[in-house]
Protein backbone atom coordinates (compact mmCIF):
# COMPACT_ATOMS: atom_id res chain seq x y z
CA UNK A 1 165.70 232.64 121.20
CA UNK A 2 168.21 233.87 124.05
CA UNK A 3 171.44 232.64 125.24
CA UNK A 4 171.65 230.83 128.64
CA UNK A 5 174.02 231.94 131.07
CA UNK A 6 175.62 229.65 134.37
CA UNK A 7 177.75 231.44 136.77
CA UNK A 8 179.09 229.32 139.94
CA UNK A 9 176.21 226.51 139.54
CA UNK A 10 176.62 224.03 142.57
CA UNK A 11 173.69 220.97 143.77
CA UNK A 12 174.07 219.29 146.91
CA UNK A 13 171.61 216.61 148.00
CA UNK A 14 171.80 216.84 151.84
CA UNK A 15 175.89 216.47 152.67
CA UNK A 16 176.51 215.48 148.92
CA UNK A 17 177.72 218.09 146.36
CA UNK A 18 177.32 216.43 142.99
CA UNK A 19 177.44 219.47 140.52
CA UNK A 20 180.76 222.02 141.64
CA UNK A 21 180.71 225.48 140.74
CA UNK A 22 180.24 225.22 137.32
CA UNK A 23 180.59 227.95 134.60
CA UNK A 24 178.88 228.10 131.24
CA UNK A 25 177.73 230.29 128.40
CA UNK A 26 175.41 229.03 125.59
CA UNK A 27 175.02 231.84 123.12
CA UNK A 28 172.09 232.75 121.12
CA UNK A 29 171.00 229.70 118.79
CA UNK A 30 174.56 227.82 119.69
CA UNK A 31 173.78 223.95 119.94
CA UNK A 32 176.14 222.94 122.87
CA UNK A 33 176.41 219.07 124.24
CA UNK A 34 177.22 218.31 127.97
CA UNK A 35 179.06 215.07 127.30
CA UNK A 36 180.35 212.83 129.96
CA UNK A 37 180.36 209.26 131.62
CA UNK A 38 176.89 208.16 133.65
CA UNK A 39 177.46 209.91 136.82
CA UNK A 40 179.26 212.78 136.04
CA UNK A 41 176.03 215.43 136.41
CA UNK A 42 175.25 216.24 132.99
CA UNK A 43 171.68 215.03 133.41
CA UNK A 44 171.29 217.11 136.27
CA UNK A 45 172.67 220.45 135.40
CA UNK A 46 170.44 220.10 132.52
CA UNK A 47 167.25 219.97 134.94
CA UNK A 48 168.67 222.25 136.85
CA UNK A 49 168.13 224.80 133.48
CA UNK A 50 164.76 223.49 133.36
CA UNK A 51 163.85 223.89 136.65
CA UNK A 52 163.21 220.83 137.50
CA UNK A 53 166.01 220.40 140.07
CA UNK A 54 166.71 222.86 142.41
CA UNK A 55 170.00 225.23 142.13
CA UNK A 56 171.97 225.25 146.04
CA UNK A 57 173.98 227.87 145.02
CA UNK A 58 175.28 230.28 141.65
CA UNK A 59 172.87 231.55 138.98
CA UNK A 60 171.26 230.33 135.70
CA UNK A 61 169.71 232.85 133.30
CA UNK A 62 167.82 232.49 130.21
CA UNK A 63 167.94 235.67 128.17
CA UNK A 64 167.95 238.47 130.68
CA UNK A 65 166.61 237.04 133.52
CA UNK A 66 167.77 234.90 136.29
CA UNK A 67 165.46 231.54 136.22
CA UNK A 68 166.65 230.40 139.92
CA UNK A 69 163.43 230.41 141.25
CA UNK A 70 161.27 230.23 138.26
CA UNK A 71 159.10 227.14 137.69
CA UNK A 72 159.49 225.34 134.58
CA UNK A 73 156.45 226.29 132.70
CA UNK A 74 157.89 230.59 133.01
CA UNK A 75 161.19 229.45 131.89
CA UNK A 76 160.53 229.44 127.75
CA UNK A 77 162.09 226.22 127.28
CA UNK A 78 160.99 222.78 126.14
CA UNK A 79 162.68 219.76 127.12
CA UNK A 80 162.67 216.29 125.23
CA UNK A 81 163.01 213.46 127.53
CA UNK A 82 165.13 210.05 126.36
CA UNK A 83 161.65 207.97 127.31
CA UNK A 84 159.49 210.26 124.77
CA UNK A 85 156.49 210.70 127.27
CA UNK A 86 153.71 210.96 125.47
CA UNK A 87 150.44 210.60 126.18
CA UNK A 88 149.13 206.92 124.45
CA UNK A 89 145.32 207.83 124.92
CA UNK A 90 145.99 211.34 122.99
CA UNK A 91 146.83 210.96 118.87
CA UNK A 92 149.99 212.43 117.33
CA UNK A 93 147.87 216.02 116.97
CA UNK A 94 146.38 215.98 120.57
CA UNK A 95 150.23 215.12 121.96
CA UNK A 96 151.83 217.71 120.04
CA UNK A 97 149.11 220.17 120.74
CA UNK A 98 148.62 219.89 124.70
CA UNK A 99 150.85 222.55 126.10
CA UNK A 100 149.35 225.32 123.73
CA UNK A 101 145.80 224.11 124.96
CA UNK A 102 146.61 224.43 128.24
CA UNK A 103 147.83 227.81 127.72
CA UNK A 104 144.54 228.28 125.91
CA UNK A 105 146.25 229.27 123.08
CA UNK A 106 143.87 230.32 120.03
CA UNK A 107 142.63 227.00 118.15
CA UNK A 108 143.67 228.58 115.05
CA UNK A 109 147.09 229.29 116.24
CA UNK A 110 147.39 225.68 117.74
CA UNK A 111 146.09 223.83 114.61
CA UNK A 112 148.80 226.33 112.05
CA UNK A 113 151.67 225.26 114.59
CA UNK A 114 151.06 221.53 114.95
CA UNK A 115 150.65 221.70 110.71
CA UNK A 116 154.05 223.79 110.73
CA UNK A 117 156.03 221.16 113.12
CA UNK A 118 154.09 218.26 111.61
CA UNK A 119 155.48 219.24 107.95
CA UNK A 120 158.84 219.99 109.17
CA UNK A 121 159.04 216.60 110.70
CA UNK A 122 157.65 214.42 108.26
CA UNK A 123 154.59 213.78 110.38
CA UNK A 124 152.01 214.90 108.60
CA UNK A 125 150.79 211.25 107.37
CA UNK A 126 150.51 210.21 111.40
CA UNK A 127 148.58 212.94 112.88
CA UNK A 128 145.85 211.03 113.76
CA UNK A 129 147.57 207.73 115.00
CA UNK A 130 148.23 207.03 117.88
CA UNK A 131 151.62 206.50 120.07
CA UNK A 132 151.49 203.26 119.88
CA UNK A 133 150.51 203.23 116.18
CA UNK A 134 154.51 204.58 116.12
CA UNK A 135 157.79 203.31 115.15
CA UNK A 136 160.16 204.53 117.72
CA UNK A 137 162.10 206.95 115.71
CA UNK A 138 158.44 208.60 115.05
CA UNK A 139 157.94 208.75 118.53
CA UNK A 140 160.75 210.64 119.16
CA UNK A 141 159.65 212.87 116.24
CA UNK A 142 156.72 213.86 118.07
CA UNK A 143 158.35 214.28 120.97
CA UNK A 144 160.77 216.63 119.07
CA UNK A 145 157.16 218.49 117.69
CA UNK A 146 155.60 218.63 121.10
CA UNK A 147 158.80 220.99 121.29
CA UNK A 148 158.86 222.86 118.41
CA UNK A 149 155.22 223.96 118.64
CA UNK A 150 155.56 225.79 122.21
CA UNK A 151 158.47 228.02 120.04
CA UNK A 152 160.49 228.19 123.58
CA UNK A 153 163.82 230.05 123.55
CA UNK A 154 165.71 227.26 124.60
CA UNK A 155 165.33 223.70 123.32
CA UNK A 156 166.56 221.01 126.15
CA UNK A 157 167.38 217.56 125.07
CA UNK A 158 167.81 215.14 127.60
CA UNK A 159 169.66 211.87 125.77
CA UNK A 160 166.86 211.77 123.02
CA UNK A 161 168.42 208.85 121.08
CA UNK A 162 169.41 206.28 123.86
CA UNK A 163 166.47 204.30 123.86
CA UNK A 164 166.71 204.08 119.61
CA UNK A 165 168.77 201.26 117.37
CA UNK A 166 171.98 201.75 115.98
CA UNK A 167 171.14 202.80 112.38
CA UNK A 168 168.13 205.02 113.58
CA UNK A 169 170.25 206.83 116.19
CA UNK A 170 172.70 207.54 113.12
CA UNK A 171 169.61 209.15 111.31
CA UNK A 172 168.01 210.86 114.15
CA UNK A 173 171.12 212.75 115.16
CA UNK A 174 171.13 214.18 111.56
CA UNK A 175 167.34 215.39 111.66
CA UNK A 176 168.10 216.70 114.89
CA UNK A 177 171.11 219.07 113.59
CA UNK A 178 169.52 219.81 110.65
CA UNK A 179 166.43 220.96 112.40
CA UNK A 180 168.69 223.37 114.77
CA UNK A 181 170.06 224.49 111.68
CA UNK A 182 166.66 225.24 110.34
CA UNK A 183 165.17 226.64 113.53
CA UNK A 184 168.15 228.19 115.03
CA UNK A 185 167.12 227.89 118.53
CA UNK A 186 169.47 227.87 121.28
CA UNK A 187 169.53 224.01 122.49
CA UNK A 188 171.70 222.09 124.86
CA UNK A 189 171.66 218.13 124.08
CA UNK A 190 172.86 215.88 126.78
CA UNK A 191 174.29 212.33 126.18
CA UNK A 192 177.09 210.23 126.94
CA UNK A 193 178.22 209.10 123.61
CA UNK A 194 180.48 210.97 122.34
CA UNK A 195 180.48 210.40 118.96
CA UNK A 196 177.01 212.25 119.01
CA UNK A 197 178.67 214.99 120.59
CA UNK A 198 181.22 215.11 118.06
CA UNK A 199 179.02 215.13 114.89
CA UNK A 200 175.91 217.28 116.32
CA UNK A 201 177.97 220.33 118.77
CA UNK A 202 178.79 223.74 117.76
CA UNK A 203 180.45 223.50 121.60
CA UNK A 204 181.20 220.30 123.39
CA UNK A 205 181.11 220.61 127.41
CA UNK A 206 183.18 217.77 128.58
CA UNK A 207 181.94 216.77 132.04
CA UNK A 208 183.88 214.44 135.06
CA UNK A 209 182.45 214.43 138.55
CA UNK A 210 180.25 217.58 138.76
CA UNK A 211 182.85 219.56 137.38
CA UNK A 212 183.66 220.81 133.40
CA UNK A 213 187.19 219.17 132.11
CA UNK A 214 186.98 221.32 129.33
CA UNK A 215 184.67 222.80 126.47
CA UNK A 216 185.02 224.33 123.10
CA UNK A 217 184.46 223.21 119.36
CA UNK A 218 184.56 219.46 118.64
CA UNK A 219 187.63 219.60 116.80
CA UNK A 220 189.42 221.70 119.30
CA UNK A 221 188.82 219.23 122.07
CA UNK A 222 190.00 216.29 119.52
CA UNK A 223 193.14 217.95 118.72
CA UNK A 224 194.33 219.70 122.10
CA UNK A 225 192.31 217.86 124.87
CA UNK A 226 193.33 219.38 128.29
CA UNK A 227 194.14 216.51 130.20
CA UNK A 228 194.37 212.76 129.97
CA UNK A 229 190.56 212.12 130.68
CA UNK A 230 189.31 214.33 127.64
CA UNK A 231 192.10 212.56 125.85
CA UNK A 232 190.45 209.07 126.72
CA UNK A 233 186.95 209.93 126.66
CA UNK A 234 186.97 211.88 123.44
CA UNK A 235 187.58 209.86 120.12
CA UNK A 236 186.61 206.04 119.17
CA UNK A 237 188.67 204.72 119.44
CA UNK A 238 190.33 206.68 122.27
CA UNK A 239 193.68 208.01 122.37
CA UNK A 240 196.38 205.31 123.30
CA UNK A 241 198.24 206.14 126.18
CA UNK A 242 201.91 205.36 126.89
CA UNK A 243 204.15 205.61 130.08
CA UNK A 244 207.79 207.12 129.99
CA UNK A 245 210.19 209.30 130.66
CA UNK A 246 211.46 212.40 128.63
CA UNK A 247 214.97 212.67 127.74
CA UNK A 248 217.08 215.82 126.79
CA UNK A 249 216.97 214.68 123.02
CA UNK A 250 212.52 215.42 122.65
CA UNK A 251 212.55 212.19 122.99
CA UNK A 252 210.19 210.11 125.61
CA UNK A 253 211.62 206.66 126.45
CA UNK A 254 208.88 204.47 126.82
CA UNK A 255 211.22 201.16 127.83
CA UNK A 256 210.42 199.60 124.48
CA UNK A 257 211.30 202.38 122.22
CA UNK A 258 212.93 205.64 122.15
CA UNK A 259 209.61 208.01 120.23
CA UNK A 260 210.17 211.69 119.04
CA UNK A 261 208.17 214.54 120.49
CA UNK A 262 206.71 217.35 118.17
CA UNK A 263 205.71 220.79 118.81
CA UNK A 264 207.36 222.67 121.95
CA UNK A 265 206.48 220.53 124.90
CA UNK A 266 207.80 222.12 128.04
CA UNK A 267 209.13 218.95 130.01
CA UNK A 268 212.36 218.63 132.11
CA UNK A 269 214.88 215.66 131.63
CA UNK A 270 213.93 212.53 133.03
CA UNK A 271 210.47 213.99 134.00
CA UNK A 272 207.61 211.34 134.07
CA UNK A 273 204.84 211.49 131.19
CA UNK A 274 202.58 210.02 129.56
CA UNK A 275 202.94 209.70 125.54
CA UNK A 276 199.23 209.87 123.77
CA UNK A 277 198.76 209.16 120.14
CA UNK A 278 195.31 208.77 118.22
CA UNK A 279 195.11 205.38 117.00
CA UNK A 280 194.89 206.29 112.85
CA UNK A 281 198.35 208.44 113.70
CA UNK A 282 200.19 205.13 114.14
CA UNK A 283 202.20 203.44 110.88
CA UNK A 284 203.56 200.30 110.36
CA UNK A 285 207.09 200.61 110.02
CA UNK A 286 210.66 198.45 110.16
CA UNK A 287 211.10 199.54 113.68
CA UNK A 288 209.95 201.21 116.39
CA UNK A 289 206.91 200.37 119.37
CA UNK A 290 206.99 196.58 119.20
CA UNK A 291 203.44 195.26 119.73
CA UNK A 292 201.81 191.97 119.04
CA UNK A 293 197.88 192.12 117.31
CA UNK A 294 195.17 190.51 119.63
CA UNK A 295 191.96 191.70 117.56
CA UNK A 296 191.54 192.59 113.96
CA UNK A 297 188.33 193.89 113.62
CA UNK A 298 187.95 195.28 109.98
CA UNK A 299 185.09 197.09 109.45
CA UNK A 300 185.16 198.02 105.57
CA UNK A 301 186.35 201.47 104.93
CA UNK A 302 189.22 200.64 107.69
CA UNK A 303 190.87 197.84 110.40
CA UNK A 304 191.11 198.55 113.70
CA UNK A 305 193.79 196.33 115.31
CA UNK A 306 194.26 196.03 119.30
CA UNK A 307 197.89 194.94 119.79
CA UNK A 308 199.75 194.35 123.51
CA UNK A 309 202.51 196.97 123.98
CA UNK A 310 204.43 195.35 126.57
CA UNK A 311 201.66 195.05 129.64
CA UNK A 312 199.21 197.30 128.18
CA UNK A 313 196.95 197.27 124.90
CA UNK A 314 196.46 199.96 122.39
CA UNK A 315 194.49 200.42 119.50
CA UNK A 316 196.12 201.12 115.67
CA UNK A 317 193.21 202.22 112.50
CA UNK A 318 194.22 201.46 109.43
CA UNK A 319 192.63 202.88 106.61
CA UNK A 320 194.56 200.64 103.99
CA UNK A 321 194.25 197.08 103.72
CA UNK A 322 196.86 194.55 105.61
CA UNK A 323 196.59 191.25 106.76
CA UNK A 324 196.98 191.03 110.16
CA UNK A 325 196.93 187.58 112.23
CA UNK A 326 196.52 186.91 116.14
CA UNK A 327 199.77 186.55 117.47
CA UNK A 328 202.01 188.46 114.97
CA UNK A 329 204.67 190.93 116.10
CA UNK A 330 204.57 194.25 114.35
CA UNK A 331 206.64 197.63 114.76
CA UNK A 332 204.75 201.06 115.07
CA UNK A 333 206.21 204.52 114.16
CA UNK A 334 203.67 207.07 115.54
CA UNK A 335 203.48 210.20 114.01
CA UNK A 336 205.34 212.83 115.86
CA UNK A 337 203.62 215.80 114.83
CA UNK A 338 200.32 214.15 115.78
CA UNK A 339 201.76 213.71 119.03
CA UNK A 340 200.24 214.28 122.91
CA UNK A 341 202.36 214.56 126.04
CA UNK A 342 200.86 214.79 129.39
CA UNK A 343 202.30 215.19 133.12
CA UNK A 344 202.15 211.96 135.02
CA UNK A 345 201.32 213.33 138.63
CA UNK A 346 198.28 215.78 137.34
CA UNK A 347 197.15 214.18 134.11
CA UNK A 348 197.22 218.07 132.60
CA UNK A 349 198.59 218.52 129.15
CA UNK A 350 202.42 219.97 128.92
């Protein structure tokens, strides 16, 4: 295992720089997810670690040792790839087995690690099927023991779960923590859901055009997101979002309401802001935002109702029951302790 260290990390294709300078540290046996909309350069500064894109400018070290101009195979890591890429013509053994051959590894050695990964993965039973002979959650688990058998320092996953069903994405992202917490290796997960970076990250890298918004613990970013884009992208819901003015009072005049600020916001009278609030820190209450529900969409254990604020929508979650009906006019107290205020020029958090 090793930690993996980016200093200054930039990739230009021709004229085009799409990754900017960036700065990372991924400690020994941390599991850290670059998270971010398609586009942003996640995918690439991932294959950038592996060595499968070029780095223009900066450094990337693995352990002790700059990787720059390492090919992938000297670089200790293993990557797993979203499409699985297996070999159909090679069983479950054979596929998991094929980059310790090729190293001419010691059959002994080969056949005790592909038994190890097998067992850990709950493929023993399948080691002589073949790909196709798979569901695609087993596929992936092979993919995952492909991985596990080359015992690289760093484990690279590149969107692993994207091409699986709802409920088996749900169970996959648990095997997959749970076999970092066995394993301990140092992995870095890329994907641009962000509820899997919420539930599987000791570290969440946020990322926005080539560059890092922000990064720390899941929590951390949930609570005190830097600016209004971590404040959108993070949370599902996402944060609603309201324009006003702050007033001498703490208060933020929105046009519809007057709303309370908590906390020690540094803001100057009559300074434009946005207001954020997460959706389940809104209440129903005799006054306050007035906002008539579009969508109820209850989905058991709570309702998440869209309502129109004036010209824009947000989003209320309600974890007790009320009847709510297209059309009716309700009054929302947010929480002011819960609450977010951000500078309307730069987006940054105040």
């Amino acid at each position: 295992m090793a930690q993996v260290t980016i200093r200054g990390a930039r990739k230009s294709y021709g004229n085009v720089e799409v990754i900017h300078g960036v700065d990372l540290d991924v400690a020994d046996g941390e599991f850290v997810v670059l998270v971010g909309p398609s586009g942003c350069g996640k995918s690439t500064l991932l294959r950038m670690i592996a060595g499968l894109e070029n780095i223009s400018d900066g450094t990337i070290a693995i352990g002790n040792r700059v990787v720059n101009n390492l090919p992938p195979k000297e670089r200790d890591i293993a990557m797993v790839f979203q499409s699985y890429a297996l070999y159909p013509h090679m069983k479950v053994a054979d596929n998991m087995a094929f980059a310790l051959k090729l190293r001419r590894t010691d059959p002994k050695i080969v056949k005790e690690r592909v038994a190890n990964a097998a067992d850990i993965l709950g493929l023993t039973p399948y080691l002589d099927r073949y790909p196709r002979q798979l569901s695609g959650g087993q596929r992936q688990r092979v993919a995952m023991g492909r991985a596990i058998v080359r015992d690289p320092q760093v484990f690279l996953f590149d969107e692993p779960l994207s091409n699986l069903d709802a409920k088996l994405r749900v169970q996959m992202r648990t095997e997959i923590k749970e076999l970092h917490q066995r394993l301990k290796t140092t992995t870095v997960f890329v994907t641009h859901d962000q509820v899997e970076a919420m539930t599987m990250a000791d570290k969440i890298v946020v990322m926005h055009d080539g560059i890092v918004e922000q990064m720390g613990a899941p929590l951390e970013l949930y609570d005190k997101p830097n600016n209004l884009f971590v404040a959108t992208f993070i949370g599902s819901p996402g944060m609603n979002l309201i324009k006003g003015t702050s007033k001498s009072a703490g208060t933020i005049d929105t046009g519809l309401a007057n709303l309370n600020i908590g906390g020690s916001h540094q803001v100057q009278d009559g300074q434009p802001v946005v207001y954020g609030i997460r959706p389940e820190h809104l209440d129903l209450a005799d006054e306050g935002l007035p906002a008539t529900v579009a969508v109820v969409e209850p989905t058991g254990s709570e309702t998440q109702v869209f309502l129109r604020l004036g010209e824009s929508e947000i989003v209320a979650v309600f974890h007790d029951r009320h009847k709510f009906e297209p059309g009716q006019m309700v009054h929302l107290k947010p929480r002011a302790e819960h609450a977010h205020l951000f500078d309307s020029a730069s987006g940054a958090r105040v």
